[in-house]
Protein backbone atom coordinates (compact mmCIF):
# COMPACT_ATOMS: atom_id res chain seq x y z
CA UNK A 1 18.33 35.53 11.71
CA UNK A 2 16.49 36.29 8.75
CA UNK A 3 16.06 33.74 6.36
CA UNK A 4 13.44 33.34 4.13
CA UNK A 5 10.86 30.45 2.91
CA UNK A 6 12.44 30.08 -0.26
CA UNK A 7 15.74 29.08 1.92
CA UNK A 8 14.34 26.32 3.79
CA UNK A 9 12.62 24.77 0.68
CA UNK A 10 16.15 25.20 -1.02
CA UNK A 11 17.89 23.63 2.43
CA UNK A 12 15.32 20.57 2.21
CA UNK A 13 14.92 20.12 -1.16
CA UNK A 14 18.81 19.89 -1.29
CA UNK A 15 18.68 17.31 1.24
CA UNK A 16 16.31 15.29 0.52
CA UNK A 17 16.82 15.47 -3.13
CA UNK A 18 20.62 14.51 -2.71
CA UNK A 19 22.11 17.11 -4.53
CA UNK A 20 21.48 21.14 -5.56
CA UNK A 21 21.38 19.68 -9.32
CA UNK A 22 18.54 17.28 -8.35
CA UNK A 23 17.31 20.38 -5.97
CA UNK A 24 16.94 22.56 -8.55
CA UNK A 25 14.90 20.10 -10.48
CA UNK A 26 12.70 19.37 -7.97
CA UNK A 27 11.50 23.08 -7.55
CA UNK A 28 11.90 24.14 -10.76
CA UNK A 29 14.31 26.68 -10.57
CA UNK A 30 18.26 27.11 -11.53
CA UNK A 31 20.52 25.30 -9.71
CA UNK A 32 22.31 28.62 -9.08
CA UNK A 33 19.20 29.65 -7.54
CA UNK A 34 19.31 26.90 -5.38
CA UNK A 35 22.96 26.87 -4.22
CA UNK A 36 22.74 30.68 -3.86
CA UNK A 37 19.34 30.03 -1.41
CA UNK A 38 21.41 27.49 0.38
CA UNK A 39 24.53 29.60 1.08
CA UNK A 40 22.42 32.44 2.37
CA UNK A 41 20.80 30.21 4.13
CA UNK A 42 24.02 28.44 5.75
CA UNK A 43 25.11 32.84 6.59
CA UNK A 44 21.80 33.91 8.30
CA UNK A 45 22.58 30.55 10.70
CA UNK A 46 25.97 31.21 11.19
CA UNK A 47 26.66 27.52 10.48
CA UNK A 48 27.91 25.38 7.34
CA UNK A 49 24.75 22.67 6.66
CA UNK A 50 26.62 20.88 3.59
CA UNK A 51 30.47 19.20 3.45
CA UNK A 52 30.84 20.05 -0.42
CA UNK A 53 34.47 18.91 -0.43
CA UNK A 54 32.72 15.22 -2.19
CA UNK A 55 31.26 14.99 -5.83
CA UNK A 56 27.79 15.46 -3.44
CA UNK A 57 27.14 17.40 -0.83
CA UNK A 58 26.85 15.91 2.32
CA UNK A 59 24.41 17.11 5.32
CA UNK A 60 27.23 18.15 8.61
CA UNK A 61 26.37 17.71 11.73
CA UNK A 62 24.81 20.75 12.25
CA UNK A 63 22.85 20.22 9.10
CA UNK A 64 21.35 17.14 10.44
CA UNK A 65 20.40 18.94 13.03
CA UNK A 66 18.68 21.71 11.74
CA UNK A 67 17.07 19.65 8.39
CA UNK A 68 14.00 18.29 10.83
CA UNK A 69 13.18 21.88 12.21
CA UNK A 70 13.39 23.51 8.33
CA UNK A 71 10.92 20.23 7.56
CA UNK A 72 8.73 21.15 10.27
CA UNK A 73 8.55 25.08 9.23
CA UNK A 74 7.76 24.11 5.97
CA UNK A 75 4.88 21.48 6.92
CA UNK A 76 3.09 23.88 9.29
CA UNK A 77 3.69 27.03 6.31
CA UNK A 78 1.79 24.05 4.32
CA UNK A 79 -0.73 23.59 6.48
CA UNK A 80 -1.54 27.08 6.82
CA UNK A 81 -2.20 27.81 2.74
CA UNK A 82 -4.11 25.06 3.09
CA UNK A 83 -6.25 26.68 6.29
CA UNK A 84 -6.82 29.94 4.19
CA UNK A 85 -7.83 27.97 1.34
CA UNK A 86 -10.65 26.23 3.47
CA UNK A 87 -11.15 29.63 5.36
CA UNK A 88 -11.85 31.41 1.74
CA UNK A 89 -13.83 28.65 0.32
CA UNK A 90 -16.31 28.53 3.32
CA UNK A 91 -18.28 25.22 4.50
CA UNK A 92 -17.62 22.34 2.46
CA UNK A 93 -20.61 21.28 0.37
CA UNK A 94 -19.73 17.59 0.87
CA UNK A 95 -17.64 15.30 3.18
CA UNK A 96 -16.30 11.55 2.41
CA UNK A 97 -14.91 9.77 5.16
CA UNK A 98 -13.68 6.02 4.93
CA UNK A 99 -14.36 3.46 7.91
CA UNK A 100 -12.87 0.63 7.82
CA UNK A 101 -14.78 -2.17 7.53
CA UNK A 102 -13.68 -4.32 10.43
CA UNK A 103 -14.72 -1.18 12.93
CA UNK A 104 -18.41 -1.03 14.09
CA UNK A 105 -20.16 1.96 12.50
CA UNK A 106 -22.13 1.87 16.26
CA UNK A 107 -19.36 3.25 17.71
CA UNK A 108 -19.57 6.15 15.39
CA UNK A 109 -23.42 6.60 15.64
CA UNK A 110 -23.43 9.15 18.53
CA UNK A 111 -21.32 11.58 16.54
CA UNK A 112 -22.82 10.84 13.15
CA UNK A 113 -26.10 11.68 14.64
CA UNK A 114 -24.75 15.20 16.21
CA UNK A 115 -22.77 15.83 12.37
CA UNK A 116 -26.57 15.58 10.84
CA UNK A 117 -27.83 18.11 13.17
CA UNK A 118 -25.22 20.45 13.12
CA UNK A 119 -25.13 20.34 9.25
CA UNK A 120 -28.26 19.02 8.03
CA UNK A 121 -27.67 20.47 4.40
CA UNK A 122 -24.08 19.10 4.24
CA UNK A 123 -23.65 15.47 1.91
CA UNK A 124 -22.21 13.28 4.17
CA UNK A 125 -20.51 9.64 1.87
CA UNK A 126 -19.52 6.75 4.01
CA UNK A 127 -17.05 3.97 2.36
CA UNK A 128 -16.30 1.07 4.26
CA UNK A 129 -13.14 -0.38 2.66
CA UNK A 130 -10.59 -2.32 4.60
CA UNK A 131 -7.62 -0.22 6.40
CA UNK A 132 -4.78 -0.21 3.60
CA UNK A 133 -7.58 1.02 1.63
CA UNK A 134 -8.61 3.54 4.04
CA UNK A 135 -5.01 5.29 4.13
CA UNK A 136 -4.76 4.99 -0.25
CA UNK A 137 -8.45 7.00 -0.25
CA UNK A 138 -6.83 9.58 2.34
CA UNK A 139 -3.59 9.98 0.54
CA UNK A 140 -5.33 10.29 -2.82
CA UNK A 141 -7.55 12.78 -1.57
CA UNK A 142 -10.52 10.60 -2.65
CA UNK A 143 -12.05 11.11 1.32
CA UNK A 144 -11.24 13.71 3.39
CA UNK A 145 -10.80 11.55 6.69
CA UNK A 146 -10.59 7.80 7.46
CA UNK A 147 -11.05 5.85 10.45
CA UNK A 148 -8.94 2.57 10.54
CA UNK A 149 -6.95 0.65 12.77
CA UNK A 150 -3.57 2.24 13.96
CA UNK A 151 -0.67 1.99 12.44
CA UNK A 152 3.26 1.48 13.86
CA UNK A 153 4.19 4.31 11.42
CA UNK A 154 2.44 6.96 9.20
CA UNK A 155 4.14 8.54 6.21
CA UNK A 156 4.89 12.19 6.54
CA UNK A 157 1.62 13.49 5.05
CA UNK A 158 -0.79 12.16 7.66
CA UNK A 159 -2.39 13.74 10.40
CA UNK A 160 -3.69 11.41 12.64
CA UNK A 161 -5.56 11.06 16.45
CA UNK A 162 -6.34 7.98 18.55
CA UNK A 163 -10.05 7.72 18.91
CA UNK A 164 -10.48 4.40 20.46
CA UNK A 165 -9.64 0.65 21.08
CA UNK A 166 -10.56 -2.85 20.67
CA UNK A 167 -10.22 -6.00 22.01
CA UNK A 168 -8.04 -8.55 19.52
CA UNK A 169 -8.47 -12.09 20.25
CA UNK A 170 -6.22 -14.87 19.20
CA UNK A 171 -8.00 -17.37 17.52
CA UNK A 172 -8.39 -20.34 15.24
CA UNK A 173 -10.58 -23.10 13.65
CA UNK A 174 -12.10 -25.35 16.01
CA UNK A 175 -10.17 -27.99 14.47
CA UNK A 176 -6.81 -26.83 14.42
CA UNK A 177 -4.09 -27.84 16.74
CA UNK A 178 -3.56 -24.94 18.71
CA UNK A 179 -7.38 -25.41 19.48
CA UNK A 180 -6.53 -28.50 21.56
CA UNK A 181 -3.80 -26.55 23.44
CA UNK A 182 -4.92 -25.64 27.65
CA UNK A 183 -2.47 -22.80 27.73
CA UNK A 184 -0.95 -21.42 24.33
CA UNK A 185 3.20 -20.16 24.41
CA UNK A 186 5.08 -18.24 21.73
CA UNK A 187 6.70 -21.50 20.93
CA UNK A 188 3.01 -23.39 20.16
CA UNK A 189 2.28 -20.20 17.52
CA UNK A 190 5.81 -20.01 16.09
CA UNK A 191 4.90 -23.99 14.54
CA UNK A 192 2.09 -23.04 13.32
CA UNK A 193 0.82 -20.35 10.20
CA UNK A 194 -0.15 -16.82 10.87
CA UNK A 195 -3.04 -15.04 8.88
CA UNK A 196 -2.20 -11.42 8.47
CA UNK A 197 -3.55 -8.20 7.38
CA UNK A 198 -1.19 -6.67 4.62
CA UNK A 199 -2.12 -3.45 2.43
CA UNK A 200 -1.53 -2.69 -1.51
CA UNK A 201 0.15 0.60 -0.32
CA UNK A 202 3.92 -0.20 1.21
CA UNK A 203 4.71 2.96 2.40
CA UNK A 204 2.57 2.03 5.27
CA UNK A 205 3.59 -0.84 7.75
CA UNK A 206 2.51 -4.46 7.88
CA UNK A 207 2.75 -6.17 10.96
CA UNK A 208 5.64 -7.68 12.35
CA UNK A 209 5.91 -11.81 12.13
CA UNK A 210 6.76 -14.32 14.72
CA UNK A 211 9.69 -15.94 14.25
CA UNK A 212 9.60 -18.08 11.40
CA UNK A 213 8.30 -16.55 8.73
CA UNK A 214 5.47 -18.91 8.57
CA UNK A 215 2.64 -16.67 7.61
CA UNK A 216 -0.17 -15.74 4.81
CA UNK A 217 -1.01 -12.54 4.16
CA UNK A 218 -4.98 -11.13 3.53
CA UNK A 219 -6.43 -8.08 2.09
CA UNK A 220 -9.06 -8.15 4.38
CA UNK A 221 -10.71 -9.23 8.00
CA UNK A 222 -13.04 -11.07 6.52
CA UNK A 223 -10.84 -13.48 4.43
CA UNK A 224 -8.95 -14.15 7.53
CA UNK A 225 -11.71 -15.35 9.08
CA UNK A 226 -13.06 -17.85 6.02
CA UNK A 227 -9.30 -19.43 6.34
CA UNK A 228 -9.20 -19.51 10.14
CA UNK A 229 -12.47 -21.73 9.87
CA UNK A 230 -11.18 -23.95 7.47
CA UNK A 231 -8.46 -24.60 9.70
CA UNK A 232 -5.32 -22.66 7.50
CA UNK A 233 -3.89 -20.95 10.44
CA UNK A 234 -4.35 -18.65 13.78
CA UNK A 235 -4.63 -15.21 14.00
CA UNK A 236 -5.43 -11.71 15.87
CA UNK A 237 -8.93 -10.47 15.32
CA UNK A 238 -11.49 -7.90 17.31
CA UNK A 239 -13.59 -9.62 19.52
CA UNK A 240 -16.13 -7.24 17.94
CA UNK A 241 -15.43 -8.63 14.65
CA UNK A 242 -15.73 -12.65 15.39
CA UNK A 243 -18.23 -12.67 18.18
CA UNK A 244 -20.83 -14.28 16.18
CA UNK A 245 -18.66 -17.01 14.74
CA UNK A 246 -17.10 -17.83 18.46
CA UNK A 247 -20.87 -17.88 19.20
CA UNK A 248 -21.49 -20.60 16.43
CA UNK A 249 -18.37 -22.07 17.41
CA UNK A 250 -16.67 -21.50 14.14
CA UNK A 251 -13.43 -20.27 15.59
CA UNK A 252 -12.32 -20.86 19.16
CA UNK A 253 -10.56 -18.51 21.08
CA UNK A 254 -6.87 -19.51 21.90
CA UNK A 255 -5.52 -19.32 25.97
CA UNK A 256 -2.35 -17.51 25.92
CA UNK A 257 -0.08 -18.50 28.58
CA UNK A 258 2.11 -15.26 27.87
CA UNK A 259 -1.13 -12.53 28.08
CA UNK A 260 -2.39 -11.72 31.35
CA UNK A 261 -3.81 -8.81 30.20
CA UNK A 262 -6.68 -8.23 27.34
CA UNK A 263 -4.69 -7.16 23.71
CA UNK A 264 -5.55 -3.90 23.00
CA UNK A 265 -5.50 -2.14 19.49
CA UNK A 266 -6.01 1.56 19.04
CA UNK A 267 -8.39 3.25 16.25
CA UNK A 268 -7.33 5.76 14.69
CA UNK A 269 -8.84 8.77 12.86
CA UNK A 270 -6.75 10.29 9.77
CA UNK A 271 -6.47 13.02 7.65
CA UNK A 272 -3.83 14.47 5.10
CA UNK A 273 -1.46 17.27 6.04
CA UNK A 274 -2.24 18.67 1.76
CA UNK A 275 -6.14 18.98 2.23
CA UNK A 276 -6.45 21.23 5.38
CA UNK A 277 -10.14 19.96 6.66
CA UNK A 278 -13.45 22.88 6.35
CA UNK A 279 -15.90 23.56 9.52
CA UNK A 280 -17.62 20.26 8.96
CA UNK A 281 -14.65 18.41 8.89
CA UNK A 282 -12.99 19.78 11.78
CA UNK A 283 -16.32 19.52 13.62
CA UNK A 284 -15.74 15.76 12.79
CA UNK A 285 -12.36 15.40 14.26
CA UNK A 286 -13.07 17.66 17.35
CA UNK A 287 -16.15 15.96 18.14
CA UNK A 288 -14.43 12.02 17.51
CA UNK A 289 -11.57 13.40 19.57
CA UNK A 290 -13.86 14.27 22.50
CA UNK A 291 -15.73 11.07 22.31
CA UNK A 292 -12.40 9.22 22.70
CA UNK A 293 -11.24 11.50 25.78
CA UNK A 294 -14.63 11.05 27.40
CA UNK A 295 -14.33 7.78 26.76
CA UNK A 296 -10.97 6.56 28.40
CA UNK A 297 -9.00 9.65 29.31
CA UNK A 298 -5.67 9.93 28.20
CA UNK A 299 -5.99 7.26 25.51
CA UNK A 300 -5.48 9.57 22.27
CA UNK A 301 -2.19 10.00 20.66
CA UNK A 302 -0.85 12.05 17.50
């Protein structure tokens, strides 16, 4: 079995584009190119991956089959030009990463403080956006890594590790009605308004709502918590983040009847598959990584 790169990009591109017309666009070539690509492609297998017999071709079985492998080949050839260009260009001169702001940068001391003396020459910016933010500055290349809180799903370009968790409380103004409450149900929050996160990019998930639909969604952690003390709502926040204004008694901390355990939400650390990271950068990850494993084994994921 033989085939070549230029196959599987044909084989994708076909599939994913819908058609060897759209295909051929896509790549830039002929579509004869393509369709030739494609039916080499289908010989060197020894299976047929499109049912042309419709106005479009259609992925068979076995081309279902085989379309996530050809994706994978072609990600990991990706990543590997984009190794050799870090390899060729040496130790980055600079590194941006993005933390979002809701996530203590005192968790991220330790390693900060082992980055400076490993590469005490190397510019080091630090943005603290909030997370939706954090994934746009990844995907536009703008930072080379962001820390943020996970996500259900990641588009295709991401690289990402578990480096942590939090505690997420649920909470609201001192006044509100679930306030009042002994022992909080899913019925007692479904009457009530939710305060959200959501994100500007939509390619990357928003968390799910109660049944309902009775919710408001914020940009950021900290207009949640202006609207949870004036009483607008509930919501899920790090303990972390609202400790001083449970302190004050600006938001009260609500008794769910339905957790008997502490909510837990992971932190992630991301990067794109596009911009393979330099030393520094993997010295970043690898060391985070650790810290996480040393931390509570068997807690990363990616």
């Amino acid at each position: 079995m033989g085939f070549s790169i230029e196959q599987l990009q044909a084989f994708v591109a076909a599939a994913e584009q819908g058609s060897f017309s759209a295909a051929a666009r896509h790549l830039r070539k002929a579509q004869s190119v393509v369709s030739v690509a494609v039916n080499h492609l289908e010989i060197d297998c020894g299976v047929a991956l499109f049912d042309r017999s419709a106005r479009s071709p259609v992925l068979t079985p076995a081309g279902q089959a085989l379309l996530a492998d050809a994706q994978a080949i072609l990600h990991r050839c990706d990543e590997m030009r984009s190794s050799a260009a870090a390899l060729n260009q040496g130790l980055e001169s600079r590194l941006a990463l993005a933390v979002d702001a809701a996530i203590p940068l005192e968790s991220l001391v330790q390693t900060l403080r082992g980055f400076e003396q490993t590469f005490p020459h190397l510019e080091l910016e630090l943005l603290n956006p909030t997370s939706s933010d954090v994934a746009q500055l990844v995907s536009t290349g703008r930072v080379d890594l962001g820390v943020m809180f996970e996500q259900e799903f990641y588009p295709r370009g991401f690289h990402f590790k578990g480096i942590g968790h939090v505690e997420v409380l649920a909470l609201a103004g001192p006044s509100h009605p679930l306030a009042a409450l002994d022992s909080v149900g899913l019925a007692d929050l479904e009457q009530y308004r939710q305060l959200m996160a959501t994100t500007r990019a939509m390619h990357f998930s928003r968390q799910p709502e109660l049944k309902g639909g009775r919710s408001w969604r914020v940009e950021s952690q900290y207009g949640i918590l202006a609207l949870l003390r004036e009483g607008f709502g509930w919501a899920y926040l790090p303990r972390h983040f609202v400790q001083d204004a449970l302190e004050r008694q600006e938001v009260k901390q609500l008794a769910l009847g339905f957790q008997q355990v502490n909510i837990q939400t992971g932190i992630d650390l991301i990067w794109s598959r596009d911009k393979a990271p330099g030393p520094a950068g993997r010295w970043l990850i690898d060391s985070l990584s650790s810290a996480a494993a040393s931390a509570a084994p068997g807690s990363t994921h990616g």
